[in-house]
PDB file of N, CA and C in Angstrom:
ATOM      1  N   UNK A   1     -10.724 -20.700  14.726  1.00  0.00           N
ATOM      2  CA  UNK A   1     -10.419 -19.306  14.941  1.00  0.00           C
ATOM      3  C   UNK A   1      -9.014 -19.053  14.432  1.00  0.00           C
ATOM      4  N   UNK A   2      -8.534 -17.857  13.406  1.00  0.00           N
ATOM      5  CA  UNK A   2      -7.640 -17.366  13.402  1.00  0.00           C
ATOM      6  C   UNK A   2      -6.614 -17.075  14.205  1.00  0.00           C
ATOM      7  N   UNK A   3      -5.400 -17.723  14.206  1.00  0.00           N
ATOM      8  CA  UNK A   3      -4.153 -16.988  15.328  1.00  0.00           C
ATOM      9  C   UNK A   3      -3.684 -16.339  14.509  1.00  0.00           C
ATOM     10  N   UNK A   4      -3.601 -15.047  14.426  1.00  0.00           N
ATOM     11  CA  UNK A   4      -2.674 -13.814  13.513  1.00  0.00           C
ATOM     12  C   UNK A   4      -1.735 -13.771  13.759  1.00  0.00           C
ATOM     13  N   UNK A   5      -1.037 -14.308  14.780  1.00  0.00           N
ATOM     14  CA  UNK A   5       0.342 -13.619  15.171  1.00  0.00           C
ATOM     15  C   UNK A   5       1.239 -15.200  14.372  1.00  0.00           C
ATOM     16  N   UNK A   6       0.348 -15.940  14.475  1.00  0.00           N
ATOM     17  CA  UNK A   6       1.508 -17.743  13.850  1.00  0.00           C
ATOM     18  C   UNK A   6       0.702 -17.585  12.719  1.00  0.00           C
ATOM     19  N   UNK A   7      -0.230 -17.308  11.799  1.00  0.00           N
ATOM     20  CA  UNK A   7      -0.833 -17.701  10.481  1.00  0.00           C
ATOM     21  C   UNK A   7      -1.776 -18.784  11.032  1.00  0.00           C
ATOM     22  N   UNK A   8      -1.488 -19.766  12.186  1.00  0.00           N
ATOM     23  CA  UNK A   8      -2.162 -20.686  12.115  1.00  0.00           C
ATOM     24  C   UNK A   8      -3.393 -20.680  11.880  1.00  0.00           C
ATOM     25  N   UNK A   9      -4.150 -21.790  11.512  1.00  0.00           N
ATOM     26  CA  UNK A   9      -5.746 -21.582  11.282  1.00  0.00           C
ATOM     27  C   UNK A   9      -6.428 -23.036  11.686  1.00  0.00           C
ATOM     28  N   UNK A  10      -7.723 -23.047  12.943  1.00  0.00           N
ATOM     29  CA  UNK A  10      -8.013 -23.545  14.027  1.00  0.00           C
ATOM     30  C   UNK A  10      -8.926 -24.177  13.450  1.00  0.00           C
ATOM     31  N   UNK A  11      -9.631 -25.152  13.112  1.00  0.00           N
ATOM     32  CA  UNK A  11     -10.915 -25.500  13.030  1.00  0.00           C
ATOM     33  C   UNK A  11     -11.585 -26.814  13.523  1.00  0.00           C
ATOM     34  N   UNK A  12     -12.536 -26.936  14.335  1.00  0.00           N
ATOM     35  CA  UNK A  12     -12.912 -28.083  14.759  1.00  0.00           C
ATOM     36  C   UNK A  12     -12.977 -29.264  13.761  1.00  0.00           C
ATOM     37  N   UNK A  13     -12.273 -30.360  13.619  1.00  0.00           N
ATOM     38  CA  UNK A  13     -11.950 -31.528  12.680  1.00  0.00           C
ATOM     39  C   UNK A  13     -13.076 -32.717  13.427  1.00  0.00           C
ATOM     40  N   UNK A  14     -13.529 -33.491  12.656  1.00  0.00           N
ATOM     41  CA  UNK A  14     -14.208 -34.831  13.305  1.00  0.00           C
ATOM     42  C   UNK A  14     -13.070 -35.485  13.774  1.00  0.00           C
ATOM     43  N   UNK A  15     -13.361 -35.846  15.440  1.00  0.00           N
ATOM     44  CA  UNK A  15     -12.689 -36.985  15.898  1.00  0.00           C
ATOM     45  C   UNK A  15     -11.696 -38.112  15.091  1.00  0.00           C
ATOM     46  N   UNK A  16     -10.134 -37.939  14.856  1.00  0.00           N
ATOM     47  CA  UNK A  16      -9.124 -38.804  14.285  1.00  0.00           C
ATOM     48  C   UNK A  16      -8.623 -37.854  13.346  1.00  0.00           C
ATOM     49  N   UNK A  17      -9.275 -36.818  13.291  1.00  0.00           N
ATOM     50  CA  UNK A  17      -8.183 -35.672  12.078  1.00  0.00           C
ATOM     51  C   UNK A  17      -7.562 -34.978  12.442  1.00  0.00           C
ATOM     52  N   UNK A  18      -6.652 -34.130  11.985  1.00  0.00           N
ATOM     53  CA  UNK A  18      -5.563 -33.770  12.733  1.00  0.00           C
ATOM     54  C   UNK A  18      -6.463 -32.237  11.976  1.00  0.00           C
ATOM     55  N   UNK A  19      -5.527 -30.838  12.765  1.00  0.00           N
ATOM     56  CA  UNK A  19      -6.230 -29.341  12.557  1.00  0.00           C
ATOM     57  C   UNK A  19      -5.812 -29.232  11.522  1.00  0.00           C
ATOM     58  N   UNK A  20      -6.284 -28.054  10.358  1.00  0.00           N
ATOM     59  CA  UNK A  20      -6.024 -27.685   9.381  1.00  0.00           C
ATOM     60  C   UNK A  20      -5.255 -26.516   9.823  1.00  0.00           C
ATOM     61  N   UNK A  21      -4.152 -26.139   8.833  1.00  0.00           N
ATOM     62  CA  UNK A  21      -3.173 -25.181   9.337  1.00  0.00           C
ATOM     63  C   UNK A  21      -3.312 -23.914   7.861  1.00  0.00           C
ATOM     64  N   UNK A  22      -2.833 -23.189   8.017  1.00  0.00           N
ATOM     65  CA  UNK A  22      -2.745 -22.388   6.910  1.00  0.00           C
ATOM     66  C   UNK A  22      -1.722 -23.105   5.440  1.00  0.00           C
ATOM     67  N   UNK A  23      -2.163 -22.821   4.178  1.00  0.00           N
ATOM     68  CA  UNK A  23      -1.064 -23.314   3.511  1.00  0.00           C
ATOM     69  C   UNK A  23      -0.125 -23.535   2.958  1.00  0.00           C
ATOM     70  N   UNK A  24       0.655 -22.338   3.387  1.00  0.00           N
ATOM     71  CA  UNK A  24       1.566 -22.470   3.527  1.00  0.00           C
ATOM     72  C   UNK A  24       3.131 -22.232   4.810  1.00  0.00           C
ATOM     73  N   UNK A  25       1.449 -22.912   5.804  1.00  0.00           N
ATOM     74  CA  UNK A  25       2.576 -23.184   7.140  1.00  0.00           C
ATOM     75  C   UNK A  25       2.704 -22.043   7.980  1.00  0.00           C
ATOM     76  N   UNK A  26       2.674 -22.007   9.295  1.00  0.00           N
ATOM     77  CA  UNK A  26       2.765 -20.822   9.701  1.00  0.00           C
ATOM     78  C   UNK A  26       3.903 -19.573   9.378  1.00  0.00           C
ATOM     79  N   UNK A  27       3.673 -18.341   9.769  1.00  0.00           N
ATOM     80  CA  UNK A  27       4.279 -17.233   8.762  1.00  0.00           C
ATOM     81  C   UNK A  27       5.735 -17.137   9.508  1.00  0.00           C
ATOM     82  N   UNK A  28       6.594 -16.803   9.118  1.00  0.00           N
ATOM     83  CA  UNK A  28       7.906 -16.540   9.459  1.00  0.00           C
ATOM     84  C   UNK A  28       8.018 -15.373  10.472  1.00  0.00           C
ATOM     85  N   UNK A  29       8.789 -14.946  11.311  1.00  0.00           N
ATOM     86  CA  UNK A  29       8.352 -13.782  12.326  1.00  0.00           C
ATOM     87  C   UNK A  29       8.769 -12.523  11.717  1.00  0.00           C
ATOM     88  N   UNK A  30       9.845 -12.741  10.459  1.00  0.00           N
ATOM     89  CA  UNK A  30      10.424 -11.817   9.503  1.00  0.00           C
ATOM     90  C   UNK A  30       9.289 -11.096   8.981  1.00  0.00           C
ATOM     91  N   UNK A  31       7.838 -12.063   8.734  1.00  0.00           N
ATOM     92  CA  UNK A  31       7.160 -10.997   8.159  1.00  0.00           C
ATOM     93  C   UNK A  31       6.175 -10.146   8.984  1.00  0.00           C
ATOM     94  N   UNK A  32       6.450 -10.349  10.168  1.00  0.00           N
ATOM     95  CA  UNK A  32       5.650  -9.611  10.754  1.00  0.00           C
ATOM     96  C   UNK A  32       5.986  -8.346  11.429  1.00  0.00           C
ATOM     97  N   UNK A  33       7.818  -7.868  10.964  1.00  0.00           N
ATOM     98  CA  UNK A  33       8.452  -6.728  11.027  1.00  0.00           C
ATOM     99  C   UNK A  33       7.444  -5.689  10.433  1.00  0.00           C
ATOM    100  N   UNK A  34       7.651  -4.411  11.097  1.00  0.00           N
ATOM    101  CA  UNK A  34       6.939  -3.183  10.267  1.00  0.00           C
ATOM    102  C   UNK A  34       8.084  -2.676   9.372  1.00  0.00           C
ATOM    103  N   UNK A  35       7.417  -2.445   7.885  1.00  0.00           N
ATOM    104  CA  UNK A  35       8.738  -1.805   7.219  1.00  0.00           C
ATOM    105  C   UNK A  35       7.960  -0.411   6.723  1.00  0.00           C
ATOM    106  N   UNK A  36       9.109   0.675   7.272  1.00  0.00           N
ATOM    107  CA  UNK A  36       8.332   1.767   6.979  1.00  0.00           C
ATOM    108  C   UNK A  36       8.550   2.896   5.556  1.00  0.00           C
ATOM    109  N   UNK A  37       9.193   1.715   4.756  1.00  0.00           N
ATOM    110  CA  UNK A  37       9.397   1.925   3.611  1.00  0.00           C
ATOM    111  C   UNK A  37      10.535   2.863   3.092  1.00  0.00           C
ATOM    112  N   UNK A  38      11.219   3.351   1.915  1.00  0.00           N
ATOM    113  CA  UNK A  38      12.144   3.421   1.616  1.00  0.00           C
ATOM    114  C   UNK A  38      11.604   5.824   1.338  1.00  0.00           C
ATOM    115  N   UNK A  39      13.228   6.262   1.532  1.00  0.00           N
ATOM    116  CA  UNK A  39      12.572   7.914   1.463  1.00  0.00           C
ATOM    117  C   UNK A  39      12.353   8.339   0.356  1.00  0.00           C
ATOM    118  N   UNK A  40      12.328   7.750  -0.639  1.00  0.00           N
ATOM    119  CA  UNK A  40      12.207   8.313  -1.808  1.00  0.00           C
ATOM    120  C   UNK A  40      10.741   7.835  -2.448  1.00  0.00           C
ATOM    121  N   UNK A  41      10.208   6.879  -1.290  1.00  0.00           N
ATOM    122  CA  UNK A  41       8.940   6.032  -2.131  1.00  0.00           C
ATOM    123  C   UNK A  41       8.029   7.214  -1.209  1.00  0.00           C
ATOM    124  N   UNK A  42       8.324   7.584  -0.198  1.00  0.00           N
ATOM    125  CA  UNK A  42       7.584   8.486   0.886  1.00  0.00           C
ATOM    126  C   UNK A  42       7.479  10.153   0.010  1.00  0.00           C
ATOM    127  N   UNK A  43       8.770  10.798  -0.455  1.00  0.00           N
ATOM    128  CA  UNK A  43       8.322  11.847  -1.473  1.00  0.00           C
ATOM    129  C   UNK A  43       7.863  11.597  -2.467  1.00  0.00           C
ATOM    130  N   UNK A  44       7.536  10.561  -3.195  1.00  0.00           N
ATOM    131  CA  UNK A  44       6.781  10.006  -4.439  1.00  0.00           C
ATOM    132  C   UNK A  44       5.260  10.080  -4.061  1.00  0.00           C
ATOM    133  N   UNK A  45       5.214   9.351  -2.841  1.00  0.00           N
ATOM    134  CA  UNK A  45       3.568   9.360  -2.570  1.00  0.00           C
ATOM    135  C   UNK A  45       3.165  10.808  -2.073  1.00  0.00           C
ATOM    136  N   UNK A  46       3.943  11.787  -1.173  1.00  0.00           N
ATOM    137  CA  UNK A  46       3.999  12.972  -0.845  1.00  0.00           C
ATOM    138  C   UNK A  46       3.380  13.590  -1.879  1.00  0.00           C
ATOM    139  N   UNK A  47       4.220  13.847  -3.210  1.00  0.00           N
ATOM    140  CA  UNK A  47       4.205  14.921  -4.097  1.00  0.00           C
ATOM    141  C   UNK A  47       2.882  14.436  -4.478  1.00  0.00           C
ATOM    142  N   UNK A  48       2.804  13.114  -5.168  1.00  0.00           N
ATOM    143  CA  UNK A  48       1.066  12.758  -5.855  1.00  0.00           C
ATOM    144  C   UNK A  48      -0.200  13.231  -4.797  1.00  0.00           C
ATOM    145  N   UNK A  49       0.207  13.174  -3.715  1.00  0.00           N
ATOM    146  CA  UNK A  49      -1.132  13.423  -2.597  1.00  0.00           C
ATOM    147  C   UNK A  49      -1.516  15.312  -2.739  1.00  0.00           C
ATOM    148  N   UNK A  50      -0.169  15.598  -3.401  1.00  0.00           N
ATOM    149  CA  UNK A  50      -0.294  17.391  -2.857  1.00  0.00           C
ATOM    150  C   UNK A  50      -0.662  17.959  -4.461  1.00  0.00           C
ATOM    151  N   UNK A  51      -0.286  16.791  -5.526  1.00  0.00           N
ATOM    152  CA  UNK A  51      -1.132  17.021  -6.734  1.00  0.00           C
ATOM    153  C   UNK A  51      -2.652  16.602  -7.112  1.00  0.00           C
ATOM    154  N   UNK A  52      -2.699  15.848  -5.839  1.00  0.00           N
ATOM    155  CA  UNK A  52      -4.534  15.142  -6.145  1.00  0.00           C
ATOM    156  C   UNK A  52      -4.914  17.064  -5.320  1.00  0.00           C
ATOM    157  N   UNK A  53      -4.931  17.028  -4.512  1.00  0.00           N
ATOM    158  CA  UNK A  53      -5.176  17.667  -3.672  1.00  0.00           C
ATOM    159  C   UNK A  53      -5.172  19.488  -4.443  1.00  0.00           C
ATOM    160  N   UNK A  54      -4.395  19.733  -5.191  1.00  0.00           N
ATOM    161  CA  UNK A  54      -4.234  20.720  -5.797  1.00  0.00           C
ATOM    162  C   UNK A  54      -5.244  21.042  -6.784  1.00  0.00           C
ATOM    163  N   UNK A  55      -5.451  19.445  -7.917  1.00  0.00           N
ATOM    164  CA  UNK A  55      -6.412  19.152  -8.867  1.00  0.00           C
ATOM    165  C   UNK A  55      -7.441  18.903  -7.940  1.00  0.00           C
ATOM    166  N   UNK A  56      -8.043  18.714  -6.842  1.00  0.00           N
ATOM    167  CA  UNK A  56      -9.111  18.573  -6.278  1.00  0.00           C
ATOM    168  C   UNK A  56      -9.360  20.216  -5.565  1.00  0.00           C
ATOM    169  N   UNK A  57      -8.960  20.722  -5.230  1.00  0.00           N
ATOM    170  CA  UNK A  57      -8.909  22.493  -5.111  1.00  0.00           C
ATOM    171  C   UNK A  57      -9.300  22.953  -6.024  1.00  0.00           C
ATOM    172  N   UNK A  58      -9.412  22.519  -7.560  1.00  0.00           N
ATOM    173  CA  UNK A  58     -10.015  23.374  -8.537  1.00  0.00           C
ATOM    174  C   UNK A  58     -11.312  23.453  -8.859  1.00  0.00           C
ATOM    175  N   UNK A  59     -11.968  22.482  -8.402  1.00  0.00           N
ATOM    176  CA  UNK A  59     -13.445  22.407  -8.247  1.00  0.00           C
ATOM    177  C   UNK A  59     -14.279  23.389  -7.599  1.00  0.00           C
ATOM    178  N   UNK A  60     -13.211  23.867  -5.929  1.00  0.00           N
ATOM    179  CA  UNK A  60     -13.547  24.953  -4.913  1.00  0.00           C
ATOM    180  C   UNK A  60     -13.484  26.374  -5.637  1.00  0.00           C
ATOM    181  N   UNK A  61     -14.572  27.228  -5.577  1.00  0.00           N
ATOM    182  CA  UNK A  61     -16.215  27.175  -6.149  1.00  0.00           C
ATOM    183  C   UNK A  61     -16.547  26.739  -6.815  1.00  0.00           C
ATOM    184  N   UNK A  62     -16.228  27.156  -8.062  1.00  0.00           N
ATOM    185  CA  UNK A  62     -16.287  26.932  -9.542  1.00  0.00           C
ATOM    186  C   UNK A  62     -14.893  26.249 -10.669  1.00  0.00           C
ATOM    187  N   UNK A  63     -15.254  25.352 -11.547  1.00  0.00           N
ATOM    188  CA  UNK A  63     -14.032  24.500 -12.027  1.00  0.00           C
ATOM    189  C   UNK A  63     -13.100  26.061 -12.779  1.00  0.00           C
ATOM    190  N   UNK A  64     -11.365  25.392 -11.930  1.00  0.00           N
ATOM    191  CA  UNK A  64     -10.783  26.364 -12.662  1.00  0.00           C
ATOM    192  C   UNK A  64      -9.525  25.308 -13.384  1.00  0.00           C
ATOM    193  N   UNK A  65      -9.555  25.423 -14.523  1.00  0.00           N
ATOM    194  CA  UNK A  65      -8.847  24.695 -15.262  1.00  0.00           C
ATOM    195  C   UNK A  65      -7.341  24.581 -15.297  1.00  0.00           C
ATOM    196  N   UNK A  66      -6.984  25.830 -15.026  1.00  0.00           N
ATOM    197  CA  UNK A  66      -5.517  25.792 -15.324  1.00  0.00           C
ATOM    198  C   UNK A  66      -4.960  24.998 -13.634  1.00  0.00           C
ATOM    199  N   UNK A  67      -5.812  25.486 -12.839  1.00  0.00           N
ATOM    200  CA  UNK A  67      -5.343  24.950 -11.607  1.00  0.00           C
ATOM    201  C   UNK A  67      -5.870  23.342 -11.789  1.00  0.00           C
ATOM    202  N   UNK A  68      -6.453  22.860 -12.082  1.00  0.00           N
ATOM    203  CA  UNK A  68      -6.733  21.516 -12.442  1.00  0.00           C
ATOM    204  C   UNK A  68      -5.731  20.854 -12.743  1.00  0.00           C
ATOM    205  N   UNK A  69      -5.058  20.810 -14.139  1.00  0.00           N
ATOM    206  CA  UNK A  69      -3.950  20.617 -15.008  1.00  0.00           C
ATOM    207  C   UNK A  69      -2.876  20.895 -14.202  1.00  0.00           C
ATOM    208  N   UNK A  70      -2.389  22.114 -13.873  1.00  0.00           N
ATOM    209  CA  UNK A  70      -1.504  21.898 -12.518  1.00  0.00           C
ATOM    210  C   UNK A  70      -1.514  20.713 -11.801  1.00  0.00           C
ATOM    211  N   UNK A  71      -2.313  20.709 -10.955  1.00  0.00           N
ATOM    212  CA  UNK A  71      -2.543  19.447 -10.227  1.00  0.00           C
ATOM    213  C   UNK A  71      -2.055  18.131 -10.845  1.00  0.00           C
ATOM    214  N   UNK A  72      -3.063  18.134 -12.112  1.00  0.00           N
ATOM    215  CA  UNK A  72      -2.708  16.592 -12.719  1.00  0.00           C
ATOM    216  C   UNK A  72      -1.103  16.647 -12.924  1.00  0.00           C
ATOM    217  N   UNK A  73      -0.562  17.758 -13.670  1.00  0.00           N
ATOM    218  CA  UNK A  73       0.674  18.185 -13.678  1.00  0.00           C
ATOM    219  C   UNK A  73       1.997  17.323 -12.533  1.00  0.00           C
ATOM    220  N   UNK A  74       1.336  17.838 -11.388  1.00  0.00           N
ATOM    221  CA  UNK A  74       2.030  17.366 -10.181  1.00  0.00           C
ATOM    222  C   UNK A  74       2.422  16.061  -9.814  1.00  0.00           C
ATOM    223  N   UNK A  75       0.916  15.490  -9.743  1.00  0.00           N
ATOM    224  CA  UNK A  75       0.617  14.287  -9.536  1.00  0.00           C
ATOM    225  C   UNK A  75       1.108  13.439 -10.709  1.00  0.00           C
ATOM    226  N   UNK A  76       1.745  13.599 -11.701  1.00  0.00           N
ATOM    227  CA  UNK A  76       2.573  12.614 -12.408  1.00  0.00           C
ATOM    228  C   UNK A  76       3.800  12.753 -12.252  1.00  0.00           C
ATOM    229  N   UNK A  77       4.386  14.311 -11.731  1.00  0.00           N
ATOM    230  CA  UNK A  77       5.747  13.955 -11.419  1.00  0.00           C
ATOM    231  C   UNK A  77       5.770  13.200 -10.264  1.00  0.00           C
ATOM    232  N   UNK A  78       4.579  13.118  -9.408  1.00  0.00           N
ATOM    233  CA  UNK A  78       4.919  11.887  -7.955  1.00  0.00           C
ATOM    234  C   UNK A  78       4.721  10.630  -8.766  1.00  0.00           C
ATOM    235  N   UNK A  79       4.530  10.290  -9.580  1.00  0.00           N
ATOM    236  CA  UNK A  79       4.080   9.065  -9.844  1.00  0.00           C
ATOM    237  C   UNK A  79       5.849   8.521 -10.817  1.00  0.00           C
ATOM    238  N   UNK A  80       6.128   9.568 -11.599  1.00  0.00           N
ATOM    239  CA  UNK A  80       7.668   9.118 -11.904  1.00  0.00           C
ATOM    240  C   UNK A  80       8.450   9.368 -11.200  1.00  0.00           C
ATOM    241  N   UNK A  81       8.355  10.081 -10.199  1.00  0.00           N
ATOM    242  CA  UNK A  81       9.566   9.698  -8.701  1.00  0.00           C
ATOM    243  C   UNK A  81       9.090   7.951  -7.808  1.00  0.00           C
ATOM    244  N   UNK A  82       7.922   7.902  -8.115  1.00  0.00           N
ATOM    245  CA  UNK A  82       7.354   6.350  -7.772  1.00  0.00           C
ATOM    246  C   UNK A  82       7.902   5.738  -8.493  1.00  0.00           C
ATOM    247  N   UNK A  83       8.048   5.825  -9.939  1.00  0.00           N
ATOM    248  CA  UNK A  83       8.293   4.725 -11.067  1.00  0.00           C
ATOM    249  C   UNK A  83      10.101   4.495 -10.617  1.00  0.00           C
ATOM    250  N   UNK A  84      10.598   6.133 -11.019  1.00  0.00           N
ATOM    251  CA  UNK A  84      12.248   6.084 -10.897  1.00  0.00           C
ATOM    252  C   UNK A  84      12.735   5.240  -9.425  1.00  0.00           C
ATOM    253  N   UNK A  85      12.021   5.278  -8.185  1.00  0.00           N
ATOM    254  CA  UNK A  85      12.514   4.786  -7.341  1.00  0.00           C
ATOM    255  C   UNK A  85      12.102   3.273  -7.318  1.00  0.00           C
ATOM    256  N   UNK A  86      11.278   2.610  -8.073  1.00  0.00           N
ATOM    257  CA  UNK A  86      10.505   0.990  -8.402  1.00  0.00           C
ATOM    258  C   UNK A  86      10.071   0.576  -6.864  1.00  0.00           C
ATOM    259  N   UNK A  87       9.121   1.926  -6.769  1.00  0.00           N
ATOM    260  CA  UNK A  87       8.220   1.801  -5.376  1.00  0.00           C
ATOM    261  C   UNK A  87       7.693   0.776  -5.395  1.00  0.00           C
ATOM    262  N   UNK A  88       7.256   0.474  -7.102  1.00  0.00           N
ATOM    263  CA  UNK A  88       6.070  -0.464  -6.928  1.00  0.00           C
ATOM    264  C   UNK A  88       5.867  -2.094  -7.624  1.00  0.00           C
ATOM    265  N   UNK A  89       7.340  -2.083  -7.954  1.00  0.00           N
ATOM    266  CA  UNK A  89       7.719  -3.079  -8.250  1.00  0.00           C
ATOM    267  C   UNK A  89       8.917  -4.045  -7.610  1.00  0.00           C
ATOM    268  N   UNK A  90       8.625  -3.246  -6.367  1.00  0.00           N
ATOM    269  CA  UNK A  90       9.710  -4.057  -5.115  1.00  0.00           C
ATOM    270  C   UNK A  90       8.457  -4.908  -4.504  1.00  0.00           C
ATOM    271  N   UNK A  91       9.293  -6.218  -4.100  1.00  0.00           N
ATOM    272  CA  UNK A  91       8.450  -7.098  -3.426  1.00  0.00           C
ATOM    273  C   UNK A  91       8.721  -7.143  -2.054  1.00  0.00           C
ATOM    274  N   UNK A  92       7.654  -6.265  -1.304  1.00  0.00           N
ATOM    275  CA  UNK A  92       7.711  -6.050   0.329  1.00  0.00           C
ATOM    276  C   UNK A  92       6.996  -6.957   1.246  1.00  0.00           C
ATOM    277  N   UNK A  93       7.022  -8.151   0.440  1.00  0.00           N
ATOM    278  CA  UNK A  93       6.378  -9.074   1.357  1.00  0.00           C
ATOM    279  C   UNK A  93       7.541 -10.124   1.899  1.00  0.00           C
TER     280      UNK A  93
END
């Protein structure tokens, strides 16, 4: 059985073996901090959600194009406030 909180990992061994553990050792308690991420990665994902959402409004009745393109419009300036802030090339592990 899984212990989530140590990484450890439990498994019944034949008599003279020792348990198998995860491999690379149980997890550090550092990673089990919540990180609630940085404010500029939070208006990056903001703005793209309110440009999907804009381009997904254009469908409601009938497809309207210019509001479409808007949308997509939007949703790439969230995606280069993602890029400019290297939302996604920080290592949060």
């Amino acid at each position: 059985m899984a212990d989530q909180a140590t990484g450890m990992v439990e498994t019944e061994e034949p008599a003279g073996v020792a348990p198998v553990s995860s491999a690379h050792g149980p997890q550090q308690p550092q990673h089990l901090e919540h990180n609630s991420g940085r404010p500029a990665s939070w208006v990056g994902v903001a703005i793209a959600i309110i440009g999907s959402l804009i381009g997904g409004a254009a469908f409601i009745p009938h497809m309207t194009w210019w509001l479409f393109w808007t949308g997509v419009a939007v949703t790439v300036v969230g995606f280069l406030v993602l890029a400019g802030a290297r939302t996604l090339s920080k290592d949060w592990y």
